[in-house]
C-alpha atoms as a PDB file:
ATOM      1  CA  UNK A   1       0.000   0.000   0.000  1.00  0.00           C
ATOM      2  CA  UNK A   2       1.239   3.406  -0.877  1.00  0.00           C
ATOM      3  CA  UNK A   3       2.188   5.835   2.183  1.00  0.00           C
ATOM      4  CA  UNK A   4      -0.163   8.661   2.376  1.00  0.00           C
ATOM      5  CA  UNK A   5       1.450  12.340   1.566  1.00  0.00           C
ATOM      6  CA  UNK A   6       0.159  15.001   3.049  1.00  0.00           C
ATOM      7  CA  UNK A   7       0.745  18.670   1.119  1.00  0.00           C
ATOM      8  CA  UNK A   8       1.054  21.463   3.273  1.00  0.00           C
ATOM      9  CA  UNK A   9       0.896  24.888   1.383  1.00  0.00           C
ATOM     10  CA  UNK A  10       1.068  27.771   3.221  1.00  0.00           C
ATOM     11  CA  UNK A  11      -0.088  31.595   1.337  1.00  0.00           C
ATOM     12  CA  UNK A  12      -0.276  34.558   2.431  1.00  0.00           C
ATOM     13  CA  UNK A  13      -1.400  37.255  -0.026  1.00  0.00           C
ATOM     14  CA  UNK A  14      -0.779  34.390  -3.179  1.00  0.00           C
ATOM     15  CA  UNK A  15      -3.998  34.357  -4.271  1.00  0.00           C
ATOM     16  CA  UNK A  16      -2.744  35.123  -7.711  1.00  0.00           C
ATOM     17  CA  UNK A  17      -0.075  32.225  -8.224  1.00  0.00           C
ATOM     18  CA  UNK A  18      -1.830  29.443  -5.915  1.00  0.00           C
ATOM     19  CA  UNK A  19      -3.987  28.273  -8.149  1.00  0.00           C
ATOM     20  CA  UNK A  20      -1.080  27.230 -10.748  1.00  0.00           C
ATOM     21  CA  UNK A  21       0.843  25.505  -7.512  1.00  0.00           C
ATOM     22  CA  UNK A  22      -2.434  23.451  -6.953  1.00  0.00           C
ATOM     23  CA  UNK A  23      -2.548  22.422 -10.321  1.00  0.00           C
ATOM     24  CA  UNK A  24       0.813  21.084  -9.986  1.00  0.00           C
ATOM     25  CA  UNK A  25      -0.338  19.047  -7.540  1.00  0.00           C
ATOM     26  CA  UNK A  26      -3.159  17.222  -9.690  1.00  0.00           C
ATOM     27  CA  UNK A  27      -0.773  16.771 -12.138  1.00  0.00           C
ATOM     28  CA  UNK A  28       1.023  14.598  -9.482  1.00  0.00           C
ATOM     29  CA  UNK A  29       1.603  10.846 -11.035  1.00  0.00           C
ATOM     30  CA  UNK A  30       0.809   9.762  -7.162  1.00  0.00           C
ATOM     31  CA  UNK A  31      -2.507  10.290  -6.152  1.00  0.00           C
ATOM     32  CA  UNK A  32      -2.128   9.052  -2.433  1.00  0.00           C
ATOM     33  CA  UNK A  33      -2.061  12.873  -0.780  1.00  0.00           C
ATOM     34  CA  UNK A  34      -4.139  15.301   0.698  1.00  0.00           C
ATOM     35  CA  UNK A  35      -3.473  19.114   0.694  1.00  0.00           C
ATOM     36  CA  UNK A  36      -4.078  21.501   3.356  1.00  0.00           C
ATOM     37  CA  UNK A  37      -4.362  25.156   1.980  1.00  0.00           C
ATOM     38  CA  UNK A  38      -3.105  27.076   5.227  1.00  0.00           C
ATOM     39  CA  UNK A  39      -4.416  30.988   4.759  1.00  0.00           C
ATOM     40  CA  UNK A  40      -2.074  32.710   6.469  1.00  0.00           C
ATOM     41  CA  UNK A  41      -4.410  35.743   6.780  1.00  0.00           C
ATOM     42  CA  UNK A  42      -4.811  36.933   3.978  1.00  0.00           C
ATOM     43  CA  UNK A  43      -6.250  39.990   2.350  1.00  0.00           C
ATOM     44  CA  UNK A  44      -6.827  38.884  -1.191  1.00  0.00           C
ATOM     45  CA  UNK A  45      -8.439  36.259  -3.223  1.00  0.00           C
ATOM     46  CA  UNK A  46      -6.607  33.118  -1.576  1.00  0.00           C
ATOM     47  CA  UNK A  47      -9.464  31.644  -0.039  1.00  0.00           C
ATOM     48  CA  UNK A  48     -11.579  32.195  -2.666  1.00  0.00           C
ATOM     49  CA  UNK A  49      -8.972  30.238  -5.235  1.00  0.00           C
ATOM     50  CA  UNK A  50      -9.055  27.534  -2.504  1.00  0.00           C
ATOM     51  CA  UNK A  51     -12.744  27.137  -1.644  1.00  0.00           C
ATOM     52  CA  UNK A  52     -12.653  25.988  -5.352  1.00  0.00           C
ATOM     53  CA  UNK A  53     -10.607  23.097  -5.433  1.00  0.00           C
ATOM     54  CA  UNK A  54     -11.606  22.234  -2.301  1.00  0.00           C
ATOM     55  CA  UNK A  55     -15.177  21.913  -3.507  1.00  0.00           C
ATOM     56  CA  UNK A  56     -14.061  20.179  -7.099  1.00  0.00           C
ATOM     57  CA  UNK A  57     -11.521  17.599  -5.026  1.00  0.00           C
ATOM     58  CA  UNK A  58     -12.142  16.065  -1.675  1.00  0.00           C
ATOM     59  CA  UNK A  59      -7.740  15.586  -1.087  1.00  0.00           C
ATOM     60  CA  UNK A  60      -8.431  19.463  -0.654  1.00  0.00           C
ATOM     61  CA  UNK A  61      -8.652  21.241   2.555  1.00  0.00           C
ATOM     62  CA  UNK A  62      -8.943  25.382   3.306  1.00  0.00           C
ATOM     63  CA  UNK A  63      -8.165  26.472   6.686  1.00  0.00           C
ATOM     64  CA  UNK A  64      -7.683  30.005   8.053  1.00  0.00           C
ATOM     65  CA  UNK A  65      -5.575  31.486  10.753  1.00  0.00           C
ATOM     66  CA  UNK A  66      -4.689  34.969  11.570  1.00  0.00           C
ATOM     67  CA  UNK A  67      -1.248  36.112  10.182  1.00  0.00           C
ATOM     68  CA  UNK A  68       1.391  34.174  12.263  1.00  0.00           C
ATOM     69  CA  UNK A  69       4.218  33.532   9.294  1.00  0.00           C
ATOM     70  CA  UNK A  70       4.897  30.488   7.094  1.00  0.00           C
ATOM     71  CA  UNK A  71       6.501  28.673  10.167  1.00  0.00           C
ATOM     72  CA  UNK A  72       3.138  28.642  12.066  1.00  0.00           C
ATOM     73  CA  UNK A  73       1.046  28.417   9.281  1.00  0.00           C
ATOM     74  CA  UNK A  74       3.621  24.913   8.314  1.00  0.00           C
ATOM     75  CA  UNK A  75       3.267  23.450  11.878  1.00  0.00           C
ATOM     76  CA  UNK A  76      -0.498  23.874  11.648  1.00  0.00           C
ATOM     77  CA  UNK A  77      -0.818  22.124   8.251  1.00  0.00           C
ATOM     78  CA  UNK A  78       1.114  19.472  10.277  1.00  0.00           C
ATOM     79  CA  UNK A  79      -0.875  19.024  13.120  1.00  0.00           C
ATOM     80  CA  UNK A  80      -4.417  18.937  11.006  1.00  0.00           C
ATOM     81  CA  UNK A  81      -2.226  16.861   8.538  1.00  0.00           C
ATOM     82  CA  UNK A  82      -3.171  12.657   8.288  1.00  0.00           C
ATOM     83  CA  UNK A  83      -0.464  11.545   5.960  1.00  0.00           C
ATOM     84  CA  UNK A  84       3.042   9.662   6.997  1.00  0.00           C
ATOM     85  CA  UNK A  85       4.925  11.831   4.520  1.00  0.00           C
ATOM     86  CA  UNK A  86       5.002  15.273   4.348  1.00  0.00           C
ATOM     87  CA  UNK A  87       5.660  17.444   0.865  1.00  0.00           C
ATOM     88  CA  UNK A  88       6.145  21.041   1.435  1.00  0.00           C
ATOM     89  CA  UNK A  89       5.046  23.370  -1.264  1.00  0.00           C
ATOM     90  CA  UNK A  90       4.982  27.006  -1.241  1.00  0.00           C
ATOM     91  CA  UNK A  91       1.919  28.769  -2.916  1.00  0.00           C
ATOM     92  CA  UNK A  92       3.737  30.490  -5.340  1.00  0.00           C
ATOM     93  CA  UNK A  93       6.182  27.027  -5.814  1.00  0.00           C
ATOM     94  CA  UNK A  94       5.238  24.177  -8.478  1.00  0.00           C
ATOM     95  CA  UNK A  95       6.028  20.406  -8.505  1.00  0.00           C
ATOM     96  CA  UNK A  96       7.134  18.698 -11.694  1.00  0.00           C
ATOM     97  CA  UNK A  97       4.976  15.249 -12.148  1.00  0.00           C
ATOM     98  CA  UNK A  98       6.740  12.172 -10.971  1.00  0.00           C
ATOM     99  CA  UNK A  99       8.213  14.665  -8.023  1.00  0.00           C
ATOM    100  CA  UNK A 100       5.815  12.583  -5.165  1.00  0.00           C
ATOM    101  CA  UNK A 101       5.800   9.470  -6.746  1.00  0.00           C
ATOM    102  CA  UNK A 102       9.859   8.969  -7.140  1.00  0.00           C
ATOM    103  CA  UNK A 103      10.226  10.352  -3.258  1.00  0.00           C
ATOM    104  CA  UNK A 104       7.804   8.159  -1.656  1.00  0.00           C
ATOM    105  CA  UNK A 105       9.076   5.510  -3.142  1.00  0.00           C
ATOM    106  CA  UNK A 106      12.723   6.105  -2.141  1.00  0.00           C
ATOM    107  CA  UNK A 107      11.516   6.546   1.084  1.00  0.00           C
ATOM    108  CA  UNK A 108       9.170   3.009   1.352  1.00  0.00           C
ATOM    109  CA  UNK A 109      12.415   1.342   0.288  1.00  0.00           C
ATOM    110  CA  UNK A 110      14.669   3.183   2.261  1.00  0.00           C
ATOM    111  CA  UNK A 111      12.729   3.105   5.883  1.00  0.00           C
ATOM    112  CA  UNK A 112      16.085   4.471   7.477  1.00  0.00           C
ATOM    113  CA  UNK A 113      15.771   7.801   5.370  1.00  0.00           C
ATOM    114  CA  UNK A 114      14.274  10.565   7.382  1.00  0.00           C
ATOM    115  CA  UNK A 115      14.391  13.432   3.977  1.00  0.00           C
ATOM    116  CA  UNK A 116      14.807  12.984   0.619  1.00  0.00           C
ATOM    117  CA  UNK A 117      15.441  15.561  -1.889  1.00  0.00           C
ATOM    118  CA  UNK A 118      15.893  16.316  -5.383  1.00  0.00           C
ATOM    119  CA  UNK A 119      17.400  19.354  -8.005  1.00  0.00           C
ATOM    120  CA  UNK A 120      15.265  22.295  -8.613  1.00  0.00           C
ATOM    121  CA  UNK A 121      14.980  24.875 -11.011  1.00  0.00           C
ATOM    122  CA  UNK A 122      14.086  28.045 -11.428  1.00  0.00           C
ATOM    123  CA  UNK A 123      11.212  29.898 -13.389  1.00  0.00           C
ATOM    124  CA  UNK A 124       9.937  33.528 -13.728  1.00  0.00           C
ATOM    125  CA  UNK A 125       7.372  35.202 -15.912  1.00  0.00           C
ATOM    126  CA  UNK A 126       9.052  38.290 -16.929  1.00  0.00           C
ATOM    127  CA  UNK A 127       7.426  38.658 -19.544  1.00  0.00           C
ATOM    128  CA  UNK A 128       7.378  34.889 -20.622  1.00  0.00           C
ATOM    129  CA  UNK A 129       8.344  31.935 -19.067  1.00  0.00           C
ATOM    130  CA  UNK A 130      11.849  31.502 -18.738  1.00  0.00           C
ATOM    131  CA  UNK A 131      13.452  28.182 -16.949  1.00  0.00           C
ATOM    132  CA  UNK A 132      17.176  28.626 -15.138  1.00  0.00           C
ATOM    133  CA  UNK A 133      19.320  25.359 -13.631  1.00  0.00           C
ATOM    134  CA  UNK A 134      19.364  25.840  -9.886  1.00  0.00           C
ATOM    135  CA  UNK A 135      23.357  27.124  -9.028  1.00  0.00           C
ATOM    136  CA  UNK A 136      26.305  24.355  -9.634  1.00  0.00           C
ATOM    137  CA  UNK A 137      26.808  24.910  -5.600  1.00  0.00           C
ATOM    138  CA  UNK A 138      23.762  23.030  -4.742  1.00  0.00           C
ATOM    139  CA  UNK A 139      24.489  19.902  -6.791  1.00  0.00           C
ATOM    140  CA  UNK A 140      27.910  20.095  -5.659  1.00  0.00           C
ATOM    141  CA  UNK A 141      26.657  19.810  -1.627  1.00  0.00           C
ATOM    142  CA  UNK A 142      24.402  17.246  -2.334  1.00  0.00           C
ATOM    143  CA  UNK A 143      27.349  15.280  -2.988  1.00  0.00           C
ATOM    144  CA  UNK A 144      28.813  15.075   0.688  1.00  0.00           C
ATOM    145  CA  UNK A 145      28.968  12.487   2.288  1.00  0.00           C
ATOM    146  CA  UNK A 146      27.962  13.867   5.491  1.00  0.00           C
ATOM    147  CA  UNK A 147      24.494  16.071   5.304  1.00  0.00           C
ATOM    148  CA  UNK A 148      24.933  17.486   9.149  1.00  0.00           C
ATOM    149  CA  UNK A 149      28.469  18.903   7.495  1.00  0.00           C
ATOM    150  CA  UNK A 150      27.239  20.274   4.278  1.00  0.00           C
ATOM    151  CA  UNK A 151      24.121  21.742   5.914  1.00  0.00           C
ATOM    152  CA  UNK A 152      26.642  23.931   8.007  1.00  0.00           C
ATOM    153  CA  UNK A 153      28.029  25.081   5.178  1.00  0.00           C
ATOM    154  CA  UNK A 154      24.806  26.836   3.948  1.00  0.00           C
ATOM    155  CA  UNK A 155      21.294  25.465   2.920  1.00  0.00           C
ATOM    156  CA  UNK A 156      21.440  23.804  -0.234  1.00  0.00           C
ATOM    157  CA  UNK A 157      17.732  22.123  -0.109  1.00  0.00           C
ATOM    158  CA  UNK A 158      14.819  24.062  -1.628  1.00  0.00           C
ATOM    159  CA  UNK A 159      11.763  23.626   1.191  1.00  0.00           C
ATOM    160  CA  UNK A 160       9.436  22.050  -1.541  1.00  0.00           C
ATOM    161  CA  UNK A 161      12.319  19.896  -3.414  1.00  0.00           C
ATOM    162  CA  UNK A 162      12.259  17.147  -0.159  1.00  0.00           C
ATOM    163  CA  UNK A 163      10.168  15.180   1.030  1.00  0.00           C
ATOM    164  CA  UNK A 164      10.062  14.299   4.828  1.00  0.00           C
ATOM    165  CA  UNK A 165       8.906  11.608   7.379  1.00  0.00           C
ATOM    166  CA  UNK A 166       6.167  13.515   9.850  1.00  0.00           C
ATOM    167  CA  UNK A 167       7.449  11.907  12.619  1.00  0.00           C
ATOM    168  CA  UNK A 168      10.896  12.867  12.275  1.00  0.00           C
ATOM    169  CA  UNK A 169       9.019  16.933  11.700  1.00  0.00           C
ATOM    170  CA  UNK A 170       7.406  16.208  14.967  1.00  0.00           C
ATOM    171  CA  UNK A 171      10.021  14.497  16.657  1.00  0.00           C
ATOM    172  CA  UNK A 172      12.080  17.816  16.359  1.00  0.00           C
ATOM    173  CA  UNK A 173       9.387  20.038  16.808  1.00  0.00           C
ATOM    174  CA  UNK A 174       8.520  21.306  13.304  1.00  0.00           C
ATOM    175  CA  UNK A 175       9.483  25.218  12.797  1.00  0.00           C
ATOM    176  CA  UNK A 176      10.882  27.669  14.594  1.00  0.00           C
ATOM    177  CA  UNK A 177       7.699  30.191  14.923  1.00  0.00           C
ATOM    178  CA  UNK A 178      10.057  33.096  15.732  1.00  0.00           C
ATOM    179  CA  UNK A 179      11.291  32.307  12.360  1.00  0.00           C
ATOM    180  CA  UNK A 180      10.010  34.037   9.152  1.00  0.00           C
ATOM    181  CA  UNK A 181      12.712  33.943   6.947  1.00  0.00           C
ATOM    182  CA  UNK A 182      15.541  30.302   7.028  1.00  0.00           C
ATOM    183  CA  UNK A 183      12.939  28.616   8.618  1.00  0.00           C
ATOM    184  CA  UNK A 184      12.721  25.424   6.673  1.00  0.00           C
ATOM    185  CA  UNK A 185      16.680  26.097   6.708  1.00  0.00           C
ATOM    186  CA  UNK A 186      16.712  25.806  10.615  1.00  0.00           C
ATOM    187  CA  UNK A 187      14.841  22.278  10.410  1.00  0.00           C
ATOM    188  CA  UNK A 188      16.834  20.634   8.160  1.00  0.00           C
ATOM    189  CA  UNK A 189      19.673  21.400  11.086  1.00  0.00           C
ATOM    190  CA  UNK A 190      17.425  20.565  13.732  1.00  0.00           C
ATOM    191  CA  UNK A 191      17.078  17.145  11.767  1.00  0.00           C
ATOM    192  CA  UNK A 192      20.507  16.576  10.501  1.00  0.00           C
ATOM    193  CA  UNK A 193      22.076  17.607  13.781  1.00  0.00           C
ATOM    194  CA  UNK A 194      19.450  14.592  15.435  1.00  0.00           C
ATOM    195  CA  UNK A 195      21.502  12.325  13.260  1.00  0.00           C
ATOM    196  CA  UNK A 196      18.672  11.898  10.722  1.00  0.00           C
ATOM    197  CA  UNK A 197      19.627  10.287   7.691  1.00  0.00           C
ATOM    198  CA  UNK A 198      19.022  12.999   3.843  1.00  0.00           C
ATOM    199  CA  UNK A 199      19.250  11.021   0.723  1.00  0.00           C
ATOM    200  CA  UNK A 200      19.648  12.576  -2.396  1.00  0.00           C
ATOM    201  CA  UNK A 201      17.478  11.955  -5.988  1.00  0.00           C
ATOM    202  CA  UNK A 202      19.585  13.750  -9.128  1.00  0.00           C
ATOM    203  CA  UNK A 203      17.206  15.642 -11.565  1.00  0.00           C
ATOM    204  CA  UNK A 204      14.947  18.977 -10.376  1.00  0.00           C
ATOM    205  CA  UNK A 205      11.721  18.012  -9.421  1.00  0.00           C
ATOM    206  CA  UNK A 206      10.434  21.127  -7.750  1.00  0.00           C
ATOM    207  CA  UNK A 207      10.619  24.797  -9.379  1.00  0.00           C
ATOM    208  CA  UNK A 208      11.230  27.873  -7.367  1.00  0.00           C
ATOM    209  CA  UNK A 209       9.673  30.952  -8.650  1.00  0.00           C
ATOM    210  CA  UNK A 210      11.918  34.129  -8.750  1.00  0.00           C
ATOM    211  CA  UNK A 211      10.457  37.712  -9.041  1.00  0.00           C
ATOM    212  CA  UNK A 212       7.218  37.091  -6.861  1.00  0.00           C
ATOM    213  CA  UNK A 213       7.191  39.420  -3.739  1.00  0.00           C
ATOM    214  CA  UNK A 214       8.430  36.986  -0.768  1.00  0.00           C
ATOM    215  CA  UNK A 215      10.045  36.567   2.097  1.00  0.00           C
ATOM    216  CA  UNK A 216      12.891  35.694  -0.077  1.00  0.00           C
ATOM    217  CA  UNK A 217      13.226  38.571  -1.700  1.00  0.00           C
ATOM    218  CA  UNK A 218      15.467  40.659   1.043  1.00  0.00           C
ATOM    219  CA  UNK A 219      18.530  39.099   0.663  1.00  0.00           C
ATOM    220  CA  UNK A 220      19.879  41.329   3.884  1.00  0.00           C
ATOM    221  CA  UNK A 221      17.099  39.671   5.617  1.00  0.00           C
ATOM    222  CA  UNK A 222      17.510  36.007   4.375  1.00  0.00           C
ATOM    223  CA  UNK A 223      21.245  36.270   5.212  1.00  0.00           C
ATOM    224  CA  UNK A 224      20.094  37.721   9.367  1.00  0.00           C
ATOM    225  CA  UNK A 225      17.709  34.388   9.157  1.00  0.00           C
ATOM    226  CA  UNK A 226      20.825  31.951   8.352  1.00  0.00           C
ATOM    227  CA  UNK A 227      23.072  33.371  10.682  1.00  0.00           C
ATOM    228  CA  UNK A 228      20.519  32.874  13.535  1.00  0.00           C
ATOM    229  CA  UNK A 229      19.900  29.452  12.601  1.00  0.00           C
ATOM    230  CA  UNK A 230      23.842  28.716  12.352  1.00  0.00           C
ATOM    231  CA  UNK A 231      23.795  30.202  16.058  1.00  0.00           C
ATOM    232  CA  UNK A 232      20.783  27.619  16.776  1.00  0.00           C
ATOM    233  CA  UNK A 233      22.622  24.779  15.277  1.00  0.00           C
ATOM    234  CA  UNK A 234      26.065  25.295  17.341  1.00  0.00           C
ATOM    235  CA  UNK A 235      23.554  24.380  20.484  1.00  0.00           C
ATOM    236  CA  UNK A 236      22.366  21.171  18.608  1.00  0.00           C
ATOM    237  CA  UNK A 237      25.469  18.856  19.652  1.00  0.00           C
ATOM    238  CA  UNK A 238      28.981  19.270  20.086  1.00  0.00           C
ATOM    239  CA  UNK A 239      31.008  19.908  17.232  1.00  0.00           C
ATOM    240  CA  UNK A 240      34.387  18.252  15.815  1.00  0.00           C
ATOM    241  CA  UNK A 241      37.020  20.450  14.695  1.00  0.00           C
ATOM    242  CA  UNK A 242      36.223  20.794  11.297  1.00  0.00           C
ATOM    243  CA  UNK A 243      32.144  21.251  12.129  1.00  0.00           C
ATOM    244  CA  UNK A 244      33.219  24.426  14.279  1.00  0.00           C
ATOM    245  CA  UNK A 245      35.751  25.983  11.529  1.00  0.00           C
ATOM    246  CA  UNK A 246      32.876  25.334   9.016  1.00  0.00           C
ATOM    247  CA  UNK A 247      30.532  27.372  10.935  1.00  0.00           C
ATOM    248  CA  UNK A 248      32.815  30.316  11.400  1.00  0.00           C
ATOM    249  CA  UNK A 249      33.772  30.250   8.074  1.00  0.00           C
ATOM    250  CA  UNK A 250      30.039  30.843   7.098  1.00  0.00           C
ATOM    251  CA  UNK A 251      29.350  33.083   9.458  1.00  0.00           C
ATOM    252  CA  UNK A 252      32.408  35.250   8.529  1.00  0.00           C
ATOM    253  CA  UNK A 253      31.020  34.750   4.738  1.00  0.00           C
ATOM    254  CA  UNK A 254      27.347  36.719   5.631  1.00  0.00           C
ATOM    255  CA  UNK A 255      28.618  38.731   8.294  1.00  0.00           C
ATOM    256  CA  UNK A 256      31.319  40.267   5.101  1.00  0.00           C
ATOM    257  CA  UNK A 257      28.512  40.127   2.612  1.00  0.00           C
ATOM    258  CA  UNK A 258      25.769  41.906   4.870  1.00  0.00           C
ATOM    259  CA  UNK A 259      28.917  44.718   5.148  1.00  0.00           C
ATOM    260  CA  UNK A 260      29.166  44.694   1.835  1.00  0.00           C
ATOM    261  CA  UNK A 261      25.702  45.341   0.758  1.00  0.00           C
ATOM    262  CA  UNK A 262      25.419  47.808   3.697  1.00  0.00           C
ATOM    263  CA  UNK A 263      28.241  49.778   1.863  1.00  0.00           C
ATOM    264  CA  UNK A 264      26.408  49.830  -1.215  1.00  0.00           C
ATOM    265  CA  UNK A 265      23.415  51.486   0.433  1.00  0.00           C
ATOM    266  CA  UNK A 266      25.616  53.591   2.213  1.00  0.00           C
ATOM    267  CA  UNK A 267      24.577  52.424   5.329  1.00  0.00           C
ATOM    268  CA  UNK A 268      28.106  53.090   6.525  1.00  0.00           C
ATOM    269  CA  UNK A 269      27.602  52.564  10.508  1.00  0.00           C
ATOM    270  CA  UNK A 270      25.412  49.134   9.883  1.00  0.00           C
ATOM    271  CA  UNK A 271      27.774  48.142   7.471  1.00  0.00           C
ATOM    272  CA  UNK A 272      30.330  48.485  10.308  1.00  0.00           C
ATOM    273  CA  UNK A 273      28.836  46.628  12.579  1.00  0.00           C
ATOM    274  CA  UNK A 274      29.049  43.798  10.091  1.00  0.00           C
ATOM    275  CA  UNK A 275      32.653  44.066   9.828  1.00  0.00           C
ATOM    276  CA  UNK A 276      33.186  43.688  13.094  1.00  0.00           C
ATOM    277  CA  UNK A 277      31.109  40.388  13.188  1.00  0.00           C
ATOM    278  CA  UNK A 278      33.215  38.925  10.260  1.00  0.00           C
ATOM    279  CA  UNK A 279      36.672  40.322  11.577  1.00  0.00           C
ATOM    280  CA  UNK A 280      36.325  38.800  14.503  1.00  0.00           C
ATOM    281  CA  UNK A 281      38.267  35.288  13.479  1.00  0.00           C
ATOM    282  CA  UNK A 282      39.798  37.008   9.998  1.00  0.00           C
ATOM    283  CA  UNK A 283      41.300  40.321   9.808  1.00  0.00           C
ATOM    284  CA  UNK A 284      42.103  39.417   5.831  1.00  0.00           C
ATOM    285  CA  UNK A 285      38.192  38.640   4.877  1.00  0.00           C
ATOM    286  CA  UNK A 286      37.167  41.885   6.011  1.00  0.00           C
ATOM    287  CA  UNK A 287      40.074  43.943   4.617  1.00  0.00           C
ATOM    288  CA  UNK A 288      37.875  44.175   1.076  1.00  0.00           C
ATOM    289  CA  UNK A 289      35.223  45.043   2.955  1.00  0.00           C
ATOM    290  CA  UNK A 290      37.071  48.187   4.509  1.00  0.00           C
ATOM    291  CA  UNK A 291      38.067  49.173   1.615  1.00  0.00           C
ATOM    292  CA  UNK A 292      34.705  50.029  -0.152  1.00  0.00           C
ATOM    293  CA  UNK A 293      33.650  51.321   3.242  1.00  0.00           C
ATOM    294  CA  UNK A 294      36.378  54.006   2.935  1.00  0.00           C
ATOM    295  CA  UNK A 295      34.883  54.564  -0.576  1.00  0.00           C
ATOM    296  CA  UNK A 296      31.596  55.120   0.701  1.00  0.00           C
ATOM    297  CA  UNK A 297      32.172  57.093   3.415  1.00  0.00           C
ATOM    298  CA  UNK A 298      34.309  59.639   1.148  1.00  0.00           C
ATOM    299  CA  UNK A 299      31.600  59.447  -1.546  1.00  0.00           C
ATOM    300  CA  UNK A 300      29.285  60.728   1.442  1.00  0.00           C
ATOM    301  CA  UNK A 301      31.295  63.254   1.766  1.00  0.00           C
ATOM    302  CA  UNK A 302      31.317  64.667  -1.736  1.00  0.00           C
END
């Protein structure tokens, strides 16, 4: 018997792409899932588009909750949810066909496999559809042997390119609430760092859609959001010698860029702050950094 999926799609304000993300879904080779629609309080026309395919499908389900951010509105999708296997899928997101169908079956033959991900790619619609490979760093993680390692490194797995036992989402306690941005980041830590077991299918499955207004979309913020879930993960378990000069590394990495985009808004005492964050360990990562901020600060002053 197949294992039941459960599709947990949190939108706030989506109204407009949802309907094209839900489609993907009944496109899906596997027909084994439900999908919860979590409304995230929105103002627009989400619950509207839902309401429909909830009345045309029974595997649909609308629910509503006051704006909490996509962690809360994941962890109650989750709790309502009924299926062994959870896909995540945001409402602006689409999955290719077979994407369902080729991870629960890796993961009925592979009981000791807690995630299991795939490629992605990624699409806009500016003005037509246009299709980019995901970067040659993400194939190039997926490749180490340890995922606990590679994770520290920076997140390499798209939220709605894995697929993920519930009880291993449970067993960690599903998402950080106080997260809204590196949230789905922050539990692939929490289960890595629990010794849970990612496996790895080549090929995208899953396609990320760029230019839609999104969390995303602040890179200043998304790089804030990894650094506090790097501090998160040093309290996860002790860490060798090359697990701790990992993490610095990375943190000197965003610290340096945040700096460095600072300087280009001429944010010159924020940007400063940065630096001293990445110069802490590495005087000669920052000294790039310091020099543009002399730049900016004498552009200022012209």
């Amino acid at each position: 018997m197949n294992p039941h999926v459960s599709v947990i799609v949190p939108c706030y304000n989506q109204g407009r792409y949802l309907a094209e993300a839900l489609d993907s879904l009944i496109a899906q080779t596997y027909t084994e899932w439900e999908c919860l629609v979590v409304d995230d309080g929105s103002s627009d026309n989400t619950q509207d588009v839902a309401r429909v395919f909830e009345s045309r499908d029974a595997r649909f389900r609308y629910m509503r909750q006051r704006n909490k951010g996509p962690s809360a509105a994941r962890n109650a999708g989750i709790a309502a949810s009924r299926g062994a296997l959870i896909q995540f899928l945001d409402a602006d997101d689409l999955l290719l066909p077979e994407k369902i169908s080729l991870h629960a079956r890796y993961l009925t033959e592979n009981p000791g496999v807690a995630v299991v991900y795939s490629d992605f790619a990624f699409f806009s619609d500016n003005p037509v559809r246009v299709y980019r490979e995901s970067p040659e760093i993400f194939g190039h993680k997926c490749g180490y042997g340890s995922s606990w390692l590679a994770l520290l490194s920076g997140n390499f797995i798209v939220v709605q390119a894995a697929l993920t036992r519930r009880e291993a989402i449970v067993d960690v306690g599903g998402f950080e609430e106080s997260f809204r941005t590196c949230e789905d980041y922050l539990l692939w830590l929490r289960l890595a760092g629990r010794g849970g077991i990612f496996a790895h299918l080549g090929g995208p499955l899953a396609l990320y859609r760029q230019g839609a207004p999104s969390a995303s979309s602040n890179e200043i913020e998304m790089h804030r959001g990894t650094i506090r879930a790097m501090r998160v993960a040093r309290t996860l378990r002790i860490l060798n010698s090359q697990e701790a000069l990992t993490v610095r590394e990375h943190l000197r990495s965003l610290h340096t860029r945040i700096a460095v985009m600072q300087v280009e808004k001429h944010s010159v005492f924020n940007a400063l702050l940065e630096l001293i964050f990445a110069a802490r360990s590495d005087t000669s990562i920052a000294r790039p950094v310091w020099w543009a901020l002399s730049a900016a600060i004498e552009n200022r002053g012209n």
